[in-house]
N, C-alpha and C. Protein backbone atom coordinates (compact mmCIF):
# COMPACT_ATOMS: atom_id res chain seq x y z
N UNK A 1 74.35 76.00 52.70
CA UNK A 1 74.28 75.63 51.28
C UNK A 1 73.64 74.26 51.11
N UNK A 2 74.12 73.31 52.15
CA UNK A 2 73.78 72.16 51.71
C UNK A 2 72.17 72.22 52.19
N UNK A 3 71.86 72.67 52.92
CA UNK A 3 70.58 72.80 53.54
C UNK A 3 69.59 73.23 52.44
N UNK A 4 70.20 74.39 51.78
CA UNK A 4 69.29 74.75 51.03
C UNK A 4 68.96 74.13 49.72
N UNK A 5 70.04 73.13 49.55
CA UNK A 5 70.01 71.73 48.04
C UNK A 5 69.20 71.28 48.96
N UNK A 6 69.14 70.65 50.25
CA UNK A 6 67.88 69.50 50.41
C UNK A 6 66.67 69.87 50.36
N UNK A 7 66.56 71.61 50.68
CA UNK A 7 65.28 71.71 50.62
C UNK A 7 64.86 71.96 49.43
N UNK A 8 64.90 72.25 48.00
CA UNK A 8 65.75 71.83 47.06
C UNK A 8 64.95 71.14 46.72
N UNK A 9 65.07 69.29 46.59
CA UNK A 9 65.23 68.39 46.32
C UNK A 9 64.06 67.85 47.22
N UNK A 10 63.74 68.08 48.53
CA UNK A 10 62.16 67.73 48.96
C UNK A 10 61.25 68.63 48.03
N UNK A 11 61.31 69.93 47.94
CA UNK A 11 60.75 70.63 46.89
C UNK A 11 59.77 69.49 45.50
N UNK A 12 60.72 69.37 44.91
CA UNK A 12 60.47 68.43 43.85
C UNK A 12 60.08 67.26 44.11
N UNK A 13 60.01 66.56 45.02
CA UNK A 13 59.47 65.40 45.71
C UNK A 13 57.56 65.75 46.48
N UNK A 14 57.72 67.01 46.48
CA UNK A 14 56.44 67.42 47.25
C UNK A 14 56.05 67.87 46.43
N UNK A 15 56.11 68.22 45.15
CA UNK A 15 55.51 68.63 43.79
C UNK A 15 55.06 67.87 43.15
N UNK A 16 55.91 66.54 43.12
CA UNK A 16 54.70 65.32 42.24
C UNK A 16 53.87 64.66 43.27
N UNK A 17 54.68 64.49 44.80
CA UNK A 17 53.43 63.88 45.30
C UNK A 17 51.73 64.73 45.35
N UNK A 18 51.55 66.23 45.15
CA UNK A 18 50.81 67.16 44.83
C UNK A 18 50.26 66.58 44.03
N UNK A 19 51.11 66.21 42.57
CA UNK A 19 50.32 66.45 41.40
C UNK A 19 49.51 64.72 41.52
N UNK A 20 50.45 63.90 42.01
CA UNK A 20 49.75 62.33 41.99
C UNK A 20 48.65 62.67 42.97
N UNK A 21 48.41 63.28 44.05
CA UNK A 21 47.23 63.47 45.04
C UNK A 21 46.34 64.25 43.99
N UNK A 22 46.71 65.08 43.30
CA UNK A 22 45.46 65.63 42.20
C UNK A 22 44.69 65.11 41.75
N UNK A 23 45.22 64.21 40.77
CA UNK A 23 45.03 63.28 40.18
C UNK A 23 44.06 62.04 40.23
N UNK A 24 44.59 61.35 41.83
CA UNK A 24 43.42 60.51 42.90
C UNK A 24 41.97 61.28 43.39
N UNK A 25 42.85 62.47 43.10
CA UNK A 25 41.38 62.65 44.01
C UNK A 25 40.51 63.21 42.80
N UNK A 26 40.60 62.85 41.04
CA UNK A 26 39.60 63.33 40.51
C UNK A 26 39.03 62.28 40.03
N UNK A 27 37.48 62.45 40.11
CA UNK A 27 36.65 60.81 39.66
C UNK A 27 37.01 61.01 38.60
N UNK A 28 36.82 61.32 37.99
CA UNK A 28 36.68 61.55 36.32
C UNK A 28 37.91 61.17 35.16
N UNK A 29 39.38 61.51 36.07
CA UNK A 29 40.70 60.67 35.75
C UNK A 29 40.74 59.42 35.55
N UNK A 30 40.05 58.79 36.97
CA UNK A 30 40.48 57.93 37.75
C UNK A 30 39.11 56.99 36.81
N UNK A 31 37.98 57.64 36.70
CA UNK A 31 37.36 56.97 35.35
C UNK A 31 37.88 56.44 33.90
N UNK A 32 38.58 57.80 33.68
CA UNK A 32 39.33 57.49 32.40
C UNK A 32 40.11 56.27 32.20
N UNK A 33 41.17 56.58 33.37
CA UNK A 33 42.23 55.36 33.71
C UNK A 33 41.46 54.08 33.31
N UNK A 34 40.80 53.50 34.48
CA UNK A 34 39.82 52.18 34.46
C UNK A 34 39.33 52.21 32.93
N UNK A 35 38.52 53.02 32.17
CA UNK A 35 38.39 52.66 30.91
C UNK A 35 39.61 52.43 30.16
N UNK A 36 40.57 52.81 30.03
CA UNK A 36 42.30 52.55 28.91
C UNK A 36 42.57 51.40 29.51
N UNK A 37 42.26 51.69 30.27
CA UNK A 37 42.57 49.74 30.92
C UNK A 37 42.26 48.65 30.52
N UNK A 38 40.59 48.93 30.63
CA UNK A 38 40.06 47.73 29.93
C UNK A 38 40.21 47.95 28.50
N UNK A 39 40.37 49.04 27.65
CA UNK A 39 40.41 49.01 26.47
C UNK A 39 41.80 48.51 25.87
N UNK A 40 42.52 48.49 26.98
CA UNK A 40 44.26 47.75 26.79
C UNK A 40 43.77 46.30 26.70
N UNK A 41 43.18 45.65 27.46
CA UNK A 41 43.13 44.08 27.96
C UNK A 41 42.06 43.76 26.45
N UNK A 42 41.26 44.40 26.16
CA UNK A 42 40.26 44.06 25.21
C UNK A 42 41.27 43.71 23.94
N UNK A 43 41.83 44.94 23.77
CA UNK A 43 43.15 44.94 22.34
C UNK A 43 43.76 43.57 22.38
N UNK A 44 43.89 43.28 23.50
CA UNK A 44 45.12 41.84 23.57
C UNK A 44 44.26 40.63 23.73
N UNK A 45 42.92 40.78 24.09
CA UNK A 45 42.19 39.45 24.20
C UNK A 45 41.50 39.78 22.23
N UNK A 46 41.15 40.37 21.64
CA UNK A 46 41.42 40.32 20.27
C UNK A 46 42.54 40.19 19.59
N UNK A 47 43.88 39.50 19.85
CA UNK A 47 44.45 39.10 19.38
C UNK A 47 45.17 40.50 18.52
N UNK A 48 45.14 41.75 18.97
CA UNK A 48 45.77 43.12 18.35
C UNK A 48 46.54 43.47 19.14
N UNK A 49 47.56 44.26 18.35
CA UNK A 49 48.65 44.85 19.90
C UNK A 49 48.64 46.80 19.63
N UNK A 50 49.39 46.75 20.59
CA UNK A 50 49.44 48.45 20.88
C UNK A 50 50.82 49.03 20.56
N UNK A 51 50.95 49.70 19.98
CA UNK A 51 51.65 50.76 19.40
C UNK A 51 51.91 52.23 20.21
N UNK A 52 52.97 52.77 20.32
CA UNK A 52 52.98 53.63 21.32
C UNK A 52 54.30 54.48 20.83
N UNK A 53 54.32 56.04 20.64
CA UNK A 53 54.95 57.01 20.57
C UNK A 53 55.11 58.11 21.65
N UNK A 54 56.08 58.78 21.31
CA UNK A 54 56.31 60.25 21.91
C UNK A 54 57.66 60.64 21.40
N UNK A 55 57.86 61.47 22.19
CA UNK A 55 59.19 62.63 21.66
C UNK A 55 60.53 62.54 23.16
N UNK A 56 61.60 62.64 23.02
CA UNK A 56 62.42 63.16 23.93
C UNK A 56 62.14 61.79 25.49
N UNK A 57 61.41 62.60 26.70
CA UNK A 57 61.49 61.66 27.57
C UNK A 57 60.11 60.87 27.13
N UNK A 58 59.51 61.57 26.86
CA UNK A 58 58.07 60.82 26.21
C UNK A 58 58.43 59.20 25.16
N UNK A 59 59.62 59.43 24.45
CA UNK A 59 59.98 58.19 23.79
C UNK A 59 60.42 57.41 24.51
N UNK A 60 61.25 57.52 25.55
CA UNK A 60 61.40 57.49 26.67
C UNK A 60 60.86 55.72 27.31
N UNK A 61 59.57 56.90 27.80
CA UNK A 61 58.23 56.41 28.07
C UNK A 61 58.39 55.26 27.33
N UNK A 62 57.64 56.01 25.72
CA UNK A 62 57.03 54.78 25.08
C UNK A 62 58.37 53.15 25.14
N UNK A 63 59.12 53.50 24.90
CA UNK A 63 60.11 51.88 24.51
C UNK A 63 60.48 51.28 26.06
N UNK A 64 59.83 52.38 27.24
CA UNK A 64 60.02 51.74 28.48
C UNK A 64 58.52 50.49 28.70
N UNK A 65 57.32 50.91 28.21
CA UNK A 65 56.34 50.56 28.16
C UNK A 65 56.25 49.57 27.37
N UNK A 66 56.87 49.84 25.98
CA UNK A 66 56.54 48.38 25.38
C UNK A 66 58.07 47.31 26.17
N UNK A 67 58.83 47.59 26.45
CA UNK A 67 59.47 46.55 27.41
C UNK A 67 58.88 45.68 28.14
N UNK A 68 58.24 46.48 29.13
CA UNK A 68 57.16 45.66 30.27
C UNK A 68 56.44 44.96 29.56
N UNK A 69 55.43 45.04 28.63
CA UNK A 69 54.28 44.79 27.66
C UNK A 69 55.38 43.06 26.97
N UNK A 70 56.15 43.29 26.54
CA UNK A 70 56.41 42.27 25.75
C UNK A 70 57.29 41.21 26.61
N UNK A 71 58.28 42.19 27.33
CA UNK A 71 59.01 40.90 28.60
C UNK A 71 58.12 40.94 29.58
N UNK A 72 58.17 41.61 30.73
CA UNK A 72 57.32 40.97 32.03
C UNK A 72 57.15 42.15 32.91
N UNK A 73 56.02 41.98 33.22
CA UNK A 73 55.76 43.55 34.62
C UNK A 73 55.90 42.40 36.06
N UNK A 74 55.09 42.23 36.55
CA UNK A 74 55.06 41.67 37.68
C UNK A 74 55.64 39.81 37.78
N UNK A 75 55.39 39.50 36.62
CA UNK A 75 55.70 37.46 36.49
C UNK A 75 55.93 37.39 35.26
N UNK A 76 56.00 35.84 35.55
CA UNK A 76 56.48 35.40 34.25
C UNK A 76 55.15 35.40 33.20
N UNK A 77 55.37 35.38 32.23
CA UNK A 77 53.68 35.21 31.14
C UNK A 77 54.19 35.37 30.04
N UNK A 78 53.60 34.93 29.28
CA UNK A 78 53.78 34.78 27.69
C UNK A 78 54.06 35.90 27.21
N UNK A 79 54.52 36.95 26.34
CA UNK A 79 54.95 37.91 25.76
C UNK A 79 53.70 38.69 25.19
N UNK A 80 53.65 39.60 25.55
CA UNK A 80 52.46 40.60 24.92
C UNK A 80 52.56 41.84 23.83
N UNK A 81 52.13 41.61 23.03
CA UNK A 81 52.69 42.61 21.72
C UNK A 81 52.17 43.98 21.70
N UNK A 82 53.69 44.45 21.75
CA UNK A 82 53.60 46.15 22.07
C UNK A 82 54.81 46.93 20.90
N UNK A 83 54.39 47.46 19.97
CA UNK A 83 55.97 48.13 19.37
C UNK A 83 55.72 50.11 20.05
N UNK A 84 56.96 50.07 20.17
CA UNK A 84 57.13 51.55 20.50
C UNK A 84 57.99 52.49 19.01
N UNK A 85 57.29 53.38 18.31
CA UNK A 85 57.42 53.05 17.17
C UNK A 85 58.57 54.84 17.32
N UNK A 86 59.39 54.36 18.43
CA UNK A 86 60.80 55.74 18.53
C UNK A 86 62.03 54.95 18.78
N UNK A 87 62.00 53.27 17.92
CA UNK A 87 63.23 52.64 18.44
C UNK A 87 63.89 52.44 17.37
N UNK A 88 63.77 52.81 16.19
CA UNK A 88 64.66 51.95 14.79
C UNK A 88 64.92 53.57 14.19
N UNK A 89 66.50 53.71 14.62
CA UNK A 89 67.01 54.97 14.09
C UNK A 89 67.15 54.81 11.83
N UNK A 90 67.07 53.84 11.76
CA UNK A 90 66.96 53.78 10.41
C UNK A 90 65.88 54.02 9.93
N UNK A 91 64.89 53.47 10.47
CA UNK A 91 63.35 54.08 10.09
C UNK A 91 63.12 55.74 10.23
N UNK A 92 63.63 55.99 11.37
CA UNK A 92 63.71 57.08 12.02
C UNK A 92 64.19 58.33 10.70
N UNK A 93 65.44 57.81 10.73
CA UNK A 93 65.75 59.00 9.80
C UNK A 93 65.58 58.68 8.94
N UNK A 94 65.27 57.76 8.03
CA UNK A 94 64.61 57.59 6.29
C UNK A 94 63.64 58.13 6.27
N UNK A 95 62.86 57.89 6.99
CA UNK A 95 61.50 58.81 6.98
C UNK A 95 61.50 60.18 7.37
N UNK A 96 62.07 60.74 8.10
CA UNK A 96 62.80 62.12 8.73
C UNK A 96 63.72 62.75 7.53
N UNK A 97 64.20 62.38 6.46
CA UNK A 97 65.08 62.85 5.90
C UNK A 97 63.87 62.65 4.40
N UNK A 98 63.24 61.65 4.08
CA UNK A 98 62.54 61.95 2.34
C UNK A 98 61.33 62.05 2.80
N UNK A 99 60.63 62.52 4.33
CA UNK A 99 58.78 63.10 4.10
C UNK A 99 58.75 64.14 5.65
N UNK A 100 59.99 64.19 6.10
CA UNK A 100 59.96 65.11 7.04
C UNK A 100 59.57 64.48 8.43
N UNK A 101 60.10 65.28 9.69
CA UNK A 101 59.85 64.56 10.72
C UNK A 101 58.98 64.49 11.12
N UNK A 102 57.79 65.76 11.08
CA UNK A 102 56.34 65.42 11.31
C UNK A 102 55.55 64.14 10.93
N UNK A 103 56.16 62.93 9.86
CA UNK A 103 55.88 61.92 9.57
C UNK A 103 56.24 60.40 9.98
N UNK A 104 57.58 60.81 11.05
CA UNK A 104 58.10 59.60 11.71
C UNK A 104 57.30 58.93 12.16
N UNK A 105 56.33 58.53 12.92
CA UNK A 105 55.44 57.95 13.66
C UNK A 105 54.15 57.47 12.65
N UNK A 106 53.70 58.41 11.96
CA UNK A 106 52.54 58.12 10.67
C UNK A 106 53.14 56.79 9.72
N UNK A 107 54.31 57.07 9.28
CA UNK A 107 54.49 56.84 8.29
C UNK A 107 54.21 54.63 8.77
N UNK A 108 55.23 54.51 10.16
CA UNK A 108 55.06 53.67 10.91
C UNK A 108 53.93 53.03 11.09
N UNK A 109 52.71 53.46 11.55
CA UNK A 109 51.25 53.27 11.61
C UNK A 109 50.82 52.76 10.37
N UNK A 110 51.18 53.32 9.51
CA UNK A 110 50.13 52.71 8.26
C UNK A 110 51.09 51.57 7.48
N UNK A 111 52.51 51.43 8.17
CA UNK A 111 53.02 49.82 7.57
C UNK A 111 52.46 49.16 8.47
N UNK A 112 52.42 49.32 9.68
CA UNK A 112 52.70 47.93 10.57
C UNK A 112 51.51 48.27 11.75
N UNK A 113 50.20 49.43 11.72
CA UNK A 113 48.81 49.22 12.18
C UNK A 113 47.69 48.76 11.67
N UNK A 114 47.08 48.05 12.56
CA UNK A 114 46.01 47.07 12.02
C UNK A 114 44.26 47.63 12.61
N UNK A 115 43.72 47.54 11.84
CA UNK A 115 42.87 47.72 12.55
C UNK A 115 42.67 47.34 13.59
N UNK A 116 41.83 47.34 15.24
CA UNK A 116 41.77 47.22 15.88
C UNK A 116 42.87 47.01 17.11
N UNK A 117 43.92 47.22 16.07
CA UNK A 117 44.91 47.70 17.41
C UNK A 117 45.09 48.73 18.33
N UNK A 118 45.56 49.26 19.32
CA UNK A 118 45.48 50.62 20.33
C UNK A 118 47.11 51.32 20.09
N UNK A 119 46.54 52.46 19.86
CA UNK A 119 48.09 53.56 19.51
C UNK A 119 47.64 54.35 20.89
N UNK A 120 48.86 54.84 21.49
CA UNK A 120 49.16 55.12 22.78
C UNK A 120 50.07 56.41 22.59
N UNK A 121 49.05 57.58 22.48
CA UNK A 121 49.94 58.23 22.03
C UNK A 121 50.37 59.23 23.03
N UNK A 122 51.66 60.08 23.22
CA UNK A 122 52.33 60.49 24.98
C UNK A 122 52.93 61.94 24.48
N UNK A 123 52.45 63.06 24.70
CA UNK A 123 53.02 64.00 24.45
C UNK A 123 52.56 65.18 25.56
N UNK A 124 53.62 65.66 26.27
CA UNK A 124 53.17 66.41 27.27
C UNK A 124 52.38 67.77 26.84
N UNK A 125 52.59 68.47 26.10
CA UNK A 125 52.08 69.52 25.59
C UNK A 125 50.59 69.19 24.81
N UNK A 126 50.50 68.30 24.58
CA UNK A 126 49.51 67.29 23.36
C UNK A 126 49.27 68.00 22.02
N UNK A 127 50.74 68.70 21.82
CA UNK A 127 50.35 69.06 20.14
C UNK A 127 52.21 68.96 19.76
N UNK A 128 52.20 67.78 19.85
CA UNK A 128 53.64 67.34 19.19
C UNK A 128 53.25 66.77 17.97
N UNK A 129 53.68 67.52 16.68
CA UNK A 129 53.53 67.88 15.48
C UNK A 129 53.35 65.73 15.26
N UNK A 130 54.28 65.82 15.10
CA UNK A 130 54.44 64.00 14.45
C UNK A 130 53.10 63.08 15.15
N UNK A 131 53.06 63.57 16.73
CA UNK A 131 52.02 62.23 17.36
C UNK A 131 50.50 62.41 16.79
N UNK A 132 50.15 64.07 15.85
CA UNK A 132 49.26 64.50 15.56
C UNK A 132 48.83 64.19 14.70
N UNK A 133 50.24 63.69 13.26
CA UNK A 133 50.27 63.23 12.15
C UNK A 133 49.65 61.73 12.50
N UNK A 134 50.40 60.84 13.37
CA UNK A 134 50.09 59.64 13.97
C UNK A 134 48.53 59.56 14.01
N UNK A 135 47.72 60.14 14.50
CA UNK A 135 46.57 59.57 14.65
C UNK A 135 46.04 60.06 13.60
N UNK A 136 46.01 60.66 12.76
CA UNK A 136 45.45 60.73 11.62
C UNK A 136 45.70 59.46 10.40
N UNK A 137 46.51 58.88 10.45
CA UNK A 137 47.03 57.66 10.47
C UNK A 137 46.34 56.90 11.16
N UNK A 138 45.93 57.02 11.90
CA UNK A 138 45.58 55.69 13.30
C UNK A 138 43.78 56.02 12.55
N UNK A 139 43.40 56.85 11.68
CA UNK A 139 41.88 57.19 11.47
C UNK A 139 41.68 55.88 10.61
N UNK A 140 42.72 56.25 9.29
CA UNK A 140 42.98 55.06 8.27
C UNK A 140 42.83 53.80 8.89
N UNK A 141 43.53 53.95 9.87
CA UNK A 141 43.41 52.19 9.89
C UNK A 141 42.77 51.49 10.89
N UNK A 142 41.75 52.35 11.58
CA UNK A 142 40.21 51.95 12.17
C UNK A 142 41.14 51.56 13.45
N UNK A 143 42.37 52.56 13.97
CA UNK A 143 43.25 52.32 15.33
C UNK A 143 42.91 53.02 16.64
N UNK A 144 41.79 52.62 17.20
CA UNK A 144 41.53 53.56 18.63
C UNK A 144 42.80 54.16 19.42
N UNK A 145 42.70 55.62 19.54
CA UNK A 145 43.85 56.19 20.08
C UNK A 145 43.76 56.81 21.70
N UNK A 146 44.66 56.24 22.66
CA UNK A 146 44.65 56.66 23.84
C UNK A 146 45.69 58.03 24.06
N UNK A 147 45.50 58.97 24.33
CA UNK A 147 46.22 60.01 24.61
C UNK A 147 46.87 60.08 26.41
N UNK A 148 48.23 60.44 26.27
CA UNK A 148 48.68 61.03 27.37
C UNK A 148 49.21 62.00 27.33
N UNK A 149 49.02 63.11 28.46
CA UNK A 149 49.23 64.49 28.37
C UNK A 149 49.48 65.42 29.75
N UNK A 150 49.26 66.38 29.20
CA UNK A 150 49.73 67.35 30.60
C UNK A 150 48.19 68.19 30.47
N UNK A 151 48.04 69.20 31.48
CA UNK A 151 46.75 69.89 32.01
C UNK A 151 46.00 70.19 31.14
N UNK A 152 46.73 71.48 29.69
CA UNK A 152 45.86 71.85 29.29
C UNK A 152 45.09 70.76 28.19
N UNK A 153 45.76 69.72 27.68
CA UNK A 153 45.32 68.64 27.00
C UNK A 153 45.72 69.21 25.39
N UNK A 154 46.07 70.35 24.69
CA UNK A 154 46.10 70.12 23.74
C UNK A 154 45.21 69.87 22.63
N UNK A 155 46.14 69.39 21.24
CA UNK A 155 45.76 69.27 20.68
C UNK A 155 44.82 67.74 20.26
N UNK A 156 45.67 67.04 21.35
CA UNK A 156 45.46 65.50 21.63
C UNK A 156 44.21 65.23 22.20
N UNK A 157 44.10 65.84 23.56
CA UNK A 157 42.52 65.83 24.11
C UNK A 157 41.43 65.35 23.53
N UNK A 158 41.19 66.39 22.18
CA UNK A 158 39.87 66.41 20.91
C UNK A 158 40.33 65.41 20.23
N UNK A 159 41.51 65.12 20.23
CA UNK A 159 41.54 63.93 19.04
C UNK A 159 41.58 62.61 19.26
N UNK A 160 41.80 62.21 20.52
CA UNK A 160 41.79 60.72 21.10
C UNK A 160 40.68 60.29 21.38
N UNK A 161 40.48 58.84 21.81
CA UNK A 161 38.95 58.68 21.94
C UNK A 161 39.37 58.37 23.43
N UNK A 162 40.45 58.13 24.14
CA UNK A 162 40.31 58.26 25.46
C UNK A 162 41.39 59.52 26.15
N UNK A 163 41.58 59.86 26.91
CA UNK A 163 42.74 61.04 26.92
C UNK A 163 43.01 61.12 28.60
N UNK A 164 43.84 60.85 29.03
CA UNK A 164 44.41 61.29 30.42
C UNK A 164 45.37 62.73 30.15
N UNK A 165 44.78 63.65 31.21
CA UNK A 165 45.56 65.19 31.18
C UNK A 165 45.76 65.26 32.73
N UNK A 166 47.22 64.83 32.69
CA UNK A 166 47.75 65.25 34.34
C UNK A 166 47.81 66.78 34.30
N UNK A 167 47.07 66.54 35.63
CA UNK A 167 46.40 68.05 36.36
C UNK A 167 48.16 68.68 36.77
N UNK A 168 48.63 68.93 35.91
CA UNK A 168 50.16 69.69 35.92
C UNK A 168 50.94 70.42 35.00
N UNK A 169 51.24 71.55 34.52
CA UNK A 169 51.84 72.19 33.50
C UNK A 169 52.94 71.83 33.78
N UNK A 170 53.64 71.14 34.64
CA UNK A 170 55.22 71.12 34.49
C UNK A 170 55.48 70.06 33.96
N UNK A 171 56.50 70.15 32.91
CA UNK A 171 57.16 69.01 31.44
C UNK A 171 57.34 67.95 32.88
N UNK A 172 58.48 68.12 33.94
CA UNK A 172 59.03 66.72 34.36
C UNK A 172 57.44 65.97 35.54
N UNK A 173 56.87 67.21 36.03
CA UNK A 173 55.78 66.28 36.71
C UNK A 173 55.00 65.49 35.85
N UNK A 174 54.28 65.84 34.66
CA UNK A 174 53.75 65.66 34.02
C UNK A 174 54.41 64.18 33.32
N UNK A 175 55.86 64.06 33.06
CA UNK A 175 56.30 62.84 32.71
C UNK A 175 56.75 61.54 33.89
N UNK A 176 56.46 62.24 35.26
CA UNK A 176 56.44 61.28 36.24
C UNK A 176 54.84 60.80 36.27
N UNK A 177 53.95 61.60 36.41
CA UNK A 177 52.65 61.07 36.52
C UNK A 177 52.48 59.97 35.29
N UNK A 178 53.08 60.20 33.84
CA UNK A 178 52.82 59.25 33.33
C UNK A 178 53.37 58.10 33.35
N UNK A 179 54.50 57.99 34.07
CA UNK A 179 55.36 56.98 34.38
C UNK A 179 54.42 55.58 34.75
N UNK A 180 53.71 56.29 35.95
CA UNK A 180 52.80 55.94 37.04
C UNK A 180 52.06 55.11 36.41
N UNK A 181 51.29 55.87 35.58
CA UNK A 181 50.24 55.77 34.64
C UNK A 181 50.56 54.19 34.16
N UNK A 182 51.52 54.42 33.32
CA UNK A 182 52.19 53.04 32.34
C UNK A 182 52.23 51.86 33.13
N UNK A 183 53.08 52.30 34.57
CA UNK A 183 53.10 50.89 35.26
C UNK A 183 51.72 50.69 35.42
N UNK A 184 51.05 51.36 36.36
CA UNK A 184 49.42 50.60 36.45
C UNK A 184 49.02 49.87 35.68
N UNK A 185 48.90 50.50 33.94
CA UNK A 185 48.15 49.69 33.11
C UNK A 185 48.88 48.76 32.66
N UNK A 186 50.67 48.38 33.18
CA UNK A 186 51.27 47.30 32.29
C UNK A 186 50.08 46.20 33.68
N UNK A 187 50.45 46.67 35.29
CA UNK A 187 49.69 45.49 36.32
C UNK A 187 48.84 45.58 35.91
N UNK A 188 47.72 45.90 36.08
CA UNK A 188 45.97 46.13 35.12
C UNK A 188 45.99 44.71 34.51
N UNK A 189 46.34 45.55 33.19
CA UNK A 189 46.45 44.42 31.84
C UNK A 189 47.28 42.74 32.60
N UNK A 190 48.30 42.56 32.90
CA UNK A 190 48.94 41.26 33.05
C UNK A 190 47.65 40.82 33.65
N UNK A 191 47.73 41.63 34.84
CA UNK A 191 46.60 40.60 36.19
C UNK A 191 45.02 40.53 35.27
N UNK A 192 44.37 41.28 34.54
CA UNK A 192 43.21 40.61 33.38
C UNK A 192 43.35 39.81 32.47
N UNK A 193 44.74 39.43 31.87
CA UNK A 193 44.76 38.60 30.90
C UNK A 193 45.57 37.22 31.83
N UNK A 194 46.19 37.42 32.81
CA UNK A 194 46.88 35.98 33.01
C UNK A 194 46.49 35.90 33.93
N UNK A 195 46.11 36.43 35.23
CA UNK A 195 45.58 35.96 36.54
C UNK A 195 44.10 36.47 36.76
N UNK A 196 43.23 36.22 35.72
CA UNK A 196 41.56 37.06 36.31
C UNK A 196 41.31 36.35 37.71
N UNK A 197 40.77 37.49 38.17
CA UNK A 197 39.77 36.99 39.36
C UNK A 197 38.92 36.27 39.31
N UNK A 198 38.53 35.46 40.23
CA UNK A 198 37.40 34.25 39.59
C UNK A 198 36.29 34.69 39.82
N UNK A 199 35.34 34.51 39.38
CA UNK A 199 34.31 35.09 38.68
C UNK A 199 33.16 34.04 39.99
């Protein structure tokens, strides 16, 4: 019995390391990545911050991300402005209760997005009703939108102007690869804005 829980449990351990080896080994990801990157560091050297949603572990995500972003990934550094817009249960349900929940995230964007800020938007399926509403929102207010997703890309894919689609149909691989994802670009971003390489 117990034998067969460990094998089990390597199972699932040899499933994301799969899907993260996918992933490396496609130029074209691994292109994408490097561009959200710099388009993260650009947002914050214009003096704009990033905004970031999802649903369930995807919200998850987002209020784990703006953590790093505003306290610290790797050192100490000045605070970097990130709202994760799945943290204020009062917003949450005022808006959820008089324009419906497909509007939680929209409604957010057009108080408190600015132009030239980056919305980060995380939905494994990439057609989570609300993050869809969100960038239509994010059109209004001239907000470049980065998508994160799972294989088939969705509805999100066509609608972002940058889009990562982990090469994985499964909900929990798919939310470990983005895990991944987040830390990179919180190191990325710190090490371009507070420690550049010297030139």
């Amino acid at each position: 019995m117990s034998g067969n829980s460990s094998n089990g449990l390597s199972l699932h351990m040899q499933e994301s390391l799969q899907v993260f080896q996918a992933f490396l080994g496609d130029a074209a990801l691994n292109a994408e990545l490097q561009a959200i990157g710099e388009l993260c560091v650009q947002t914050y050297q214009r003096g704009n911050k990033i905004l970031i949603a999802g649903n369930g572990g995807s919200a998850a995500d987002a209020q784990h991300f703006a953590g790093e972003l505003v306290s610290r990934f790797y050192f100490d550094r000045p605070p970097l402005s990130a709202i994760a817009l799945t943290t204020d249960s009062s917003i949450l349900t005022a808006i959820g209760n008089d324009y419906g929940y497909k509007e939680v995230f929209a409604r957010q964007v057009l108080a408190n997005g600015c132009a030239g800020d980056l919305f980060i938007a995380i939905s494994t399926s990439g057609n989570s009703e609300n993050i869809l509403h969100a960038i239509e929102a994010c059109r209004q207010k001239d907000i470049k939108v980065v998508g994160l997703t799972g294989q088939s890309g969705g509805k999100l894919k066509a609608l972002s102007d940058h889009c990562l689609c982990v090469p994985s149909a499964s909900t929990p691989r798919i939310q470990e690869c983005h895990l991944v994802i987040e830390h990179a670009l919180c190191a990325h971003i710190e090490q371009r804005i507070f420690r550049p390489e010297p030139v």
